[in-house]
N, C-alpha and C. Protein backbone atom coordinates (compact mmCIF):
# COMPACT_ATOMS: atom_id res chain seq x y z
N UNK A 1 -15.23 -12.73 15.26
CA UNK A 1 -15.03 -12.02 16.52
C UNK A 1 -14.34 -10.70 16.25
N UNK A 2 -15.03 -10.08 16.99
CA UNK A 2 -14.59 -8.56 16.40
C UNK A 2 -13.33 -8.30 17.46
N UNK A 3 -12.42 -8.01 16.90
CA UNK A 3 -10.64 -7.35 18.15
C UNK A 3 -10.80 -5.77 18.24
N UNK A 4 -10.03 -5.28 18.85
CA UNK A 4 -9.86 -3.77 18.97
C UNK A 4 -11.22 -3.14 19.56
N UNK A 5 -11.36 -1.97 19.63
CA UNK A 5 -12.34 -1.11 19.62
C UNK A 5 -13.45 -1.03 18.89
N UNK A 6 -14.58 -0.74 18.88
CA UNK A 6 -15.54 -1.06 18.01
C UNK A 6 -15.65 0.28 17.71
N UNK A 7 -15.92 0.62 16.70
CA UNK A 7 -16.04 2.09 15.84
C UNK A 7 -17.18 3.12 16.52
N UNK A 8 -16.90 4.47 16.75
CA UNK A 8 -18.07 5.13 17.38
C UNK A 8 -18.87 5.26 16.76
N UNK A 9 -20.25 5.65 17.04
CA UNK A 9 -21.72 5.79 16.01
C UNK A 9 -21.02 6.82 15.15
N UNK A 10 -21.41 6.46 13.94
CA UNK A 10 -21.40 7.78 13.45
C UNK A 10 -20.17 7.53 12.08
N UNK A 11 -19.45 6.46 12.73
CA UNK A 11 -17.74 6.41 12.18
C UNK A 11 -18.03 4.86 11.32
N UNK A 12 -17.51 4.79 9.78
CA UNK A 12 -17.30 4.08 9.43
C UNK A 12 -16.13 2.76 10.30
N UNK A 13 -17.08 1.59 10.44
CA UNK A 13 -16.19 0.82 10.99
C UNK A 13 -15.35 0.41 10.01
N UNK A 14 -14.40 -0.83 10.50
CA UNK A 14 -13.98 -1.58 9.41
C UNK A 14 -14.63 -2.90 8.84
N UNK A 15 -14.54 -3.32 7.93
CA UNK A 15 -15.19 -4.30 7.49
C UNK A 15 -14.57 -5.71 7.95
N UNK A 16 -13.31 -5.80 8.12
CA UNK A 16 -12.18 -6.82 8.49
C UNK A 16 -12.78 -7.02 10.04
N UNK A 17 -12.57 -5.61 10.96
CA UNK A 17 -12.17 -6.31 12.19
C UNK A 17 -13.42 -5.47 12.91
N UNK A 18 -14.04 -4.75 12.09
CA UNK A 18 -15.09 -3.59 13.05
C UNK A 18 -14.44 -2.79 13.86
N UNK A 19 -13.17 -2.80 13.79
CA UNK A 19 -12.70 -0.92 14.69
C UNK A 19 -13.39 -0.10 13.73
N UNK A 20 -12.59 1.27 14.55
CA UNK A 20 -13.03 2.20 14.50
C UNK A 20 -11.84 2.12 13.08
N UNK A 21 -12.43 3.33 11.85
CA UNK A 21 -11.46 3.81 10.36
C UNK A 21 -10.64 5.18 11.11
N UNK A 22 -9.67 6.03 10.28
CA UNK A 22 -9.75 6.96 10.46
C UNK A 22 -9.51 7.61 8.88
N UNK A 23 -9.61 8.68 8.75
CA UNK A 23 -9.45 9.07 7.37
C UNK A 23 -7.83 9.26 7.05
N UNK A 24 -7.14 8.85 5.58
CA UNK A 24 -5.88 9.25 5.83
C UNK A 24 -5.45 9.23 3.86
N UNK A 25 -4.47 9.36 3.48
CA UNK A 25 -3.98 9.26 2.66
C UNK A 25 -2.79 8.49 2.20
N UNK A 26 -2.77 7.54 0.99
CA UNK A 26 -2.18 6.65 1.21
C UNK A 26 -1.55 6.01 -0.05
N UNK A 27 -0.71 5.17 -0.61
CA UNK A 27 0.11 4.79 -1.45
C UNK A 27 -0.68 3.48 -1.84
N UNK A 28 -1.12 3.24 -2.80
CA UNK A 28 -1.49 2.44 -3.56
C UNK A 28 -0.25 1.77 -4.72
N UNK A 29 -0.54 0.43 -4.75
CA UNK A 29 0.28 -0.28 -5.59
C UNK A 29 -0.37 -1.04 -6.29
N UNK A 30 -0.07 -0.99 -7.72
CA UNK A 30 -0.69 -1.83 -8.86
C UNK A 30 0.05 -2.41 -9.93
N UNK A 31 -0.22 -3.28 -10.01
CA UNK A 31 0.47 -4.59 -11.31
C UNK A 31 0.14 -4.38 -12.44
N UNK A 32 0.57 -4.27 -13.42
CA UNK A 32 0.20 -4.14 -14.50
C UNK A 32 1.07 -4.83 -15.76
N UNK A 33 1.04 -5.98 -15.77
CA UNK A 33 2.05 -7.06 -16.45
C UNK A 33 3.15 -7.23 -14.97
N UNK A 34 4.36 -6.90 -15.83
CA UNK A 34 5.04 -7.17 -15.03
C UNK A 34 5.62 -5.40 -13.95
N UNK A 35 4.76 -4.85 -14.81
CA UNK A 35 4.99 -3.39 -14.47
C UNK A 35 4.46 -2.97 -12.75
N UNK A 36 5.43 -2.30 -12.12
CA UNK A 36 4.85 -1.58 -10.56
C UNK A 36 4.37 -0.59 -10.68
N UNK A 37 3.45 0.05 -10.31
CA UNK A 37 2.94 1.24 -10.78
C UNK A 37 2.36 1.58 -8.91
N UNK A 38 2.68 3.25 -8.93
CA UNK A 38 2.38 3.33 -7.60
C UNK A 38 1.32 4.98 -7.65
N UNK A 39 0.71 5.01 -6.96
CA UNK A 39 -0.37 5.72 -7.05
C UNK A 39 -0.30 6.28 -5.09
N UNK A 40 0.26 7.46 -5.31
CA UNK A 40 0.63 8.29 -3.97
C UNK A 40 -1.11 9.30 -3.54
N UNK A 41 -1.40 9.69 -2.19
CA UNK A 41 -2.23 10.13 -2.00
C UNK A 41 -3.33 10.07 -1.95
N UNK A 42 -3.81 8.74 -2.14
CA UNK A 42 -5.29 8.00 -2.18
C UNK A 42 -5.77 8.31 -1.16
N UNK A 43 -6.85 9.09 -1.15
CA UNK A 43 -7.81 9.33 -0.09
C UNK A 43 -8.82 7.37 0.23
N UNK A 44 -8.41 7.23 1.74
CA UNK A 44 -8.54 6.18 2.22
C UNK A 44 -9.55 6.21 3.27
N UNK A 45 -10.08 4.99 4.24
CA UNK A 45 -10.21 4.86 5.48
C UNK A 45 -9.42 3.66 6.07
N UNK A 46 -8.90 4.10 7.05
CA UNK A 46 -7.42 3.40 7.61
C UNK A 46 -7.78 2.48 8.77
N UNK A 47 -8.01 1.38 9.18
CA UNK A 47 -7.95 0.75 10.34
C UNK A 47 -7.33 0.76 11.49
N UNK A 48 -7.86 1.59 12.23
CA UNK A 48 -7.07 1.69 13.56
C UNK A 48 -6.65 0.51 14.23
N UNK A 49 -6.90 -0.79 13.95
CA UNK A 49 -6.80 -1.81 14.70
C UNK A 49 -5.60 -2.50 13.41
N UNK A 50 -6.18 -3.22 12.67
CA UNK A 50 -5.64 -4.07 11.68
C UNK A 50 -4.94 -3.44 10.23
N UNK A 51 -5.00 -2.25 10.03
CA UNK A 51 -4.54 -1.66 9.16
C UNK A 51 -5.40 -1.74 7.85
N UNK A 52 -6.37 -2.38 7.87
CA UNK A 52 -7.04 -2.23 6.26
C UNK A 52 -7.43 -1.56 5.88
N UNK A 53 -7.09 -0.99 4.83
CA UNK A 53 -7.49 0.17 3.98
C UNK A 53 -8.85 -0.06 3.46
N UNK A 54 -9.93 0.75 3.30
CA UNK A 54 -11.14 0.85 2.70
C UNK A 54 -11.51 2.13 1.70
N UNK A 55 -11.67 1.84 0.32
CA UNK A 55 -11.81 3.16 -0.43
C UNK A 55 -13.15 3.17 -0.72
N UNK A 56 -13.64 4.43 -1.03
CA UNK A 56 -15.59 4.91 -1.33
C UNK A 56 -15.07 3.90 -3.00
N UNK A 57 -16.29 4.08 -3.38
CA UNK A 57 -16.87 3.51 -4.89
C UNK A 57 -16.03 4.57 -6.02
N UNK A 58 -15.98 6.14 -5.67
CA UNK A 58 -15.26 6.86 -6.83
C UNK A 58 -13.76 6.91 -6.87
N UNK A 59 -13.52 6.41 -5.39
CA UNK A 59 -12.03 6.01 -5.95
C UNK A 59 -11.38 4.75 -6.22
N UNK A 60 -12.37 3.94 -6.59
CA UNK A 60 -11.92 2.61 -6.43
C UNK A 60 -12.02 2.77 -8.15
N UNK A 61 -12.79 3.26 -8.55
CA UNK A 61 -13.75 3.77 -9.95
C UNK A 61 -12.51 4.39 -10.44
N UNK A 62 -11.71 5.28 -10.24
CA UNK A 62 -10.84 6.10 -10.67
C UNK A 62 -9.83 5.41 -10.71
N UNK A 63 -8.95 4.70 -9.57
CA UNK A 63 -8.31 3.86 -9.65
C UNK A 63 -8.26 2.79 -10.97
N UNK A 64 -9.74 1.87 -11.04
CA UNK A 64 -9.71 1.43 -12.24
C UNK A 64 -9.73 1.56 -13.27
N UNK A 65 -10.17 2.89 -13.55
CA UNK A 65 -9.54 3.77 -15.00
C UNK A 65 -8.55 3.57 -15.29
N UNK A 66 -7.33 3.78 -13.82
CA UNK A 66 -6.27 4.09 -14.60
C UNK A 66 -5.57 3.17 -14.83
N UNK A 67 -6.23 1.79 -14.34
CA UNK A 67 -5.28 0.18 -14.82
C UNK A 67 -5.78 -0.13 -16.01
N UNK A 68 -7.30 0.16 -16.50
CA UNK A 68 -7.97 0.28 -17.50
C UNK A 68 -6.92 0.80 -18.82
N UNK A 69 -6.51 2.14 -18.73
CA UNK A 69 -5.62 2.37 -19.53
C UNK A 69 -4.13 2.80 -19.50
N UNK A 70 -4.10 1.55 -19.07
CA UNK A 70 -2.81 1.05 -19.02
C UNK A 70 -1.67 2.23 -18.05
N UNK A 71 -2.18 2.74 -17.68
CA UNK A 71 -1.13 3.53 -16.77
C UNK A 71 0.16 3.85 -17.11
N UNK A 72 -0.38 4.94 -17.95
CA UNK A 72 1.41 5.26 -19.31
C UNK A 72 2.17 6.56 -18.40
N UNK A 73 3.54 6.46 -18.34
CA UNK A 73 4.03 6.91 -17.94
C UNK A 73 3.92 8.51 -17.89
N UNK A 74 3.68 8.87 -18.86
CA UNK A 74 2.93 10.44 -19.55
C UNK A 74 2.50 11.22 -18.50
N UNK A 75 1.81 10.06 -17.01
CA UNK A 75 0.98 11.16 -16.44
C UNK A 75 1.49 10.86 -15.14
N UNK A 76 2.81 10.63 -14.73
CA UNK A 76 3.58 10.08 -13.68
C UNK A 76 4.02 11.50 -13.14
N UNK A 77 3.89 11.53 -11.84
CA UNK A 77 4.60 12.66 -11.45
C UNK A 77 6.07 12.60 -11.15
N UNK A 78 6.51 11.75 -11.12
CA UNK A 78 7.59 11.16 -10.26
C UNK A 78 8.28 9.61 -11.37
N UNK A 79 9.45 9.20 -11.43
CA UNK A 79 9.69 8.11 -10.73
C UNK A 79 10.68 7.61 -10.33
N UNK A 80 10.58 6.16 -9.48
CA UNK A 80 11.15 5.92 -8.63
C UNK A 80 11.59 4.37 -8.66
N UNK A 81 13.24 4.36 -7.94
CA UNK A 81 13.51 3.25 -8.68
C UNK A 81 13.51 1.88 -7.25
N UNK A 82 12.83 0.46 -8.05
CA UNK A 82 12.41 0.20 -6.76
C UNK A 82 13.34 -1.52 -6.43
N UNK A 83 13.58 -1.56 -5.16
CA UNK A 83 14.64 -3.15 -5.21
C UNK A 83 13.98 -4.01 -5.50
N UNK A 84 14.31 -5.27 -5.62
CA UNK A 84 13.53 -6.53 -5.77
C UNK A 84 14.80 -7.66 -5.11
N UNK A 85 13.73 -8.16 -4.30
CA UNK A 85 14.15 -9.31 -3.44
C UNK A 85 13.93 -10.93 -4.34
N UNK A 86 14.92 -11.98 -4.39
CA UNK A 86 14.15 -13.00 -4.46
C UNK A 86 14.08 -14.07 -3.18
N UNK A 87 12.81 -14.01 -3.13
CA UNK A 87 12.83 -14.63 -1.30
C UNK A 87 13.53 -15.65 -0.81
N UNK A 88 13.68 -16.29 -2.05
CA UNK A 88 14.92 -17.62 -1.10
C UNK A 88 16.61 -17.25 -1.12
N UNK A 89 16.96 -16.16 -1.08
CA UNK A 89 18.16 -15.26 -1.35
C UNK A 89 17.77 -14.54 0.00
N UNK A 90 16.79 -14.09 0.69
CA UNK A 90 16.80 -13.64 2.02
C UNK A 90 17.31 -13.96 2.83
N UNK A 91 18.39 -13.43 3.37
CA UNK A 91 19.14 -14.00 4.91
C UNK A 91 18.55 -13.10 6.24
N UNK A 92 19.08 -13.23 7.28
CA UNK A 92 18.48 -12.44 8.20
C UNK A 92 19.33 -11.23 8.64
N UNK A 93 18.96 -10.02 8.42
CA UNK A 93 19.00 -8.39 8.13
C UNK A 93 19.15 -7.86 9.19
N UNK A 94 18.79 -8.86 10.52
CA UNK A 94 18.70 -8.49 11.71
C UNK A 94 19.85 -7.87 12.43
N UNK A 95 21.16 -8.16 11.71
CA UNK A 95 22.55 -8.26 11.89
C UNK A 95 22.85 -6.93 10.90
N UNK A 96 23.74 -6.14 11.61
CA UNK A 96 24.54 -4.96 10.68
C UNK A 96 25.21 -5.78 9.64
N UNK A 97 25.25 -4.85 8.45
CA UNK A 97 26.27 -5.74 7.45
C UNK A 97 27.46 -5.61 8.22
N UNK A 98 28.29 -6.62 7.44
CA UNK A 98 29.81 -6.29 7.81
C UNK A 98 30.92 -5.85 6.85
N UNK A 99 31.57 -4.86 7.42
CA UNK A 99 32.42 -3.79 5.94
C UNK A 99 33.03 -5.11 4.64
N UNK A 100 32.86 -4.38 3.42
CA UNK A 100 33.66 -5.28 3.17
C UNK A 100 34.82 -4.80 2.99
N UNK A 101 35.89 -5.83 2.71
CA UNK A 101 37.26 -5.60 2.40
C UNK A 101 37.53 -4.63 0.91
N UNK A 102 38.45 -4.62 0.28
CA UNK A 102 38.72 -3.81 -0.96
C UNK A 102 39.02 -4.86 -2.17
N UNK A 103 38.77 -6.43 -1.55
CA UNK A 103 39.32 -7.63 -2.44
C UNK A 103 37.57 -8.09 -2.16
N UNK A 104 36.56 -7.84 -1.96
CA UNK A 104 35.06 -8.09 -2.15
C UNK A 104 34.72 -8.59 -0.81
């Protein structure tokens, strides 16, 4: 069952939900062992409804080049340092912290 809007003639729908895409640019994330590797500016099509990203064949192609070889730091524009959660250590965030004292 298709949700949202259905895509105008003409407009790549989505494949997920059949809205309408829009074109956008976007942050890609890739694994590589245990390595994060993030890939800024990916020309995309964006789901106006559900959010799924859809890329053409040459950037999906390019993309896999660069997991292909190994994605060495050499050609990083940037980097950036990133948190890590372990999920059963999650409490609920919903709440301001509270100061701490100068004794922890």
């Amino acid at each position: 069952m298709v949700h949202g809007s259905v895509a105008p003639e003409g407009d790549p729908a989505c494949e997920r939900c059949g809205s309408g895409t829009v074109e956008a640019e976007v942050a890609v994330t890739l694994w590589l062992g245990a390595e994060l590797k993030v890939v800024e500016g990916v020309p995309a099509r964006v789901c106006e409804n559900c959010q799924a990203r859809h890329f053409d064949d040459a950037v999906e192609a390019k993309l896999a080049s660069l997991m292909a070889s190994g994605a060495h730091e050499r050609g990083a524009v940037r980097q950036m340092l990133v948190p890590v959660f372990a999920y059963a250590d999650i409490k609920d965030f919903s709440a301001p912290p509270r100061p701490r004292n100068e004794n922890g």
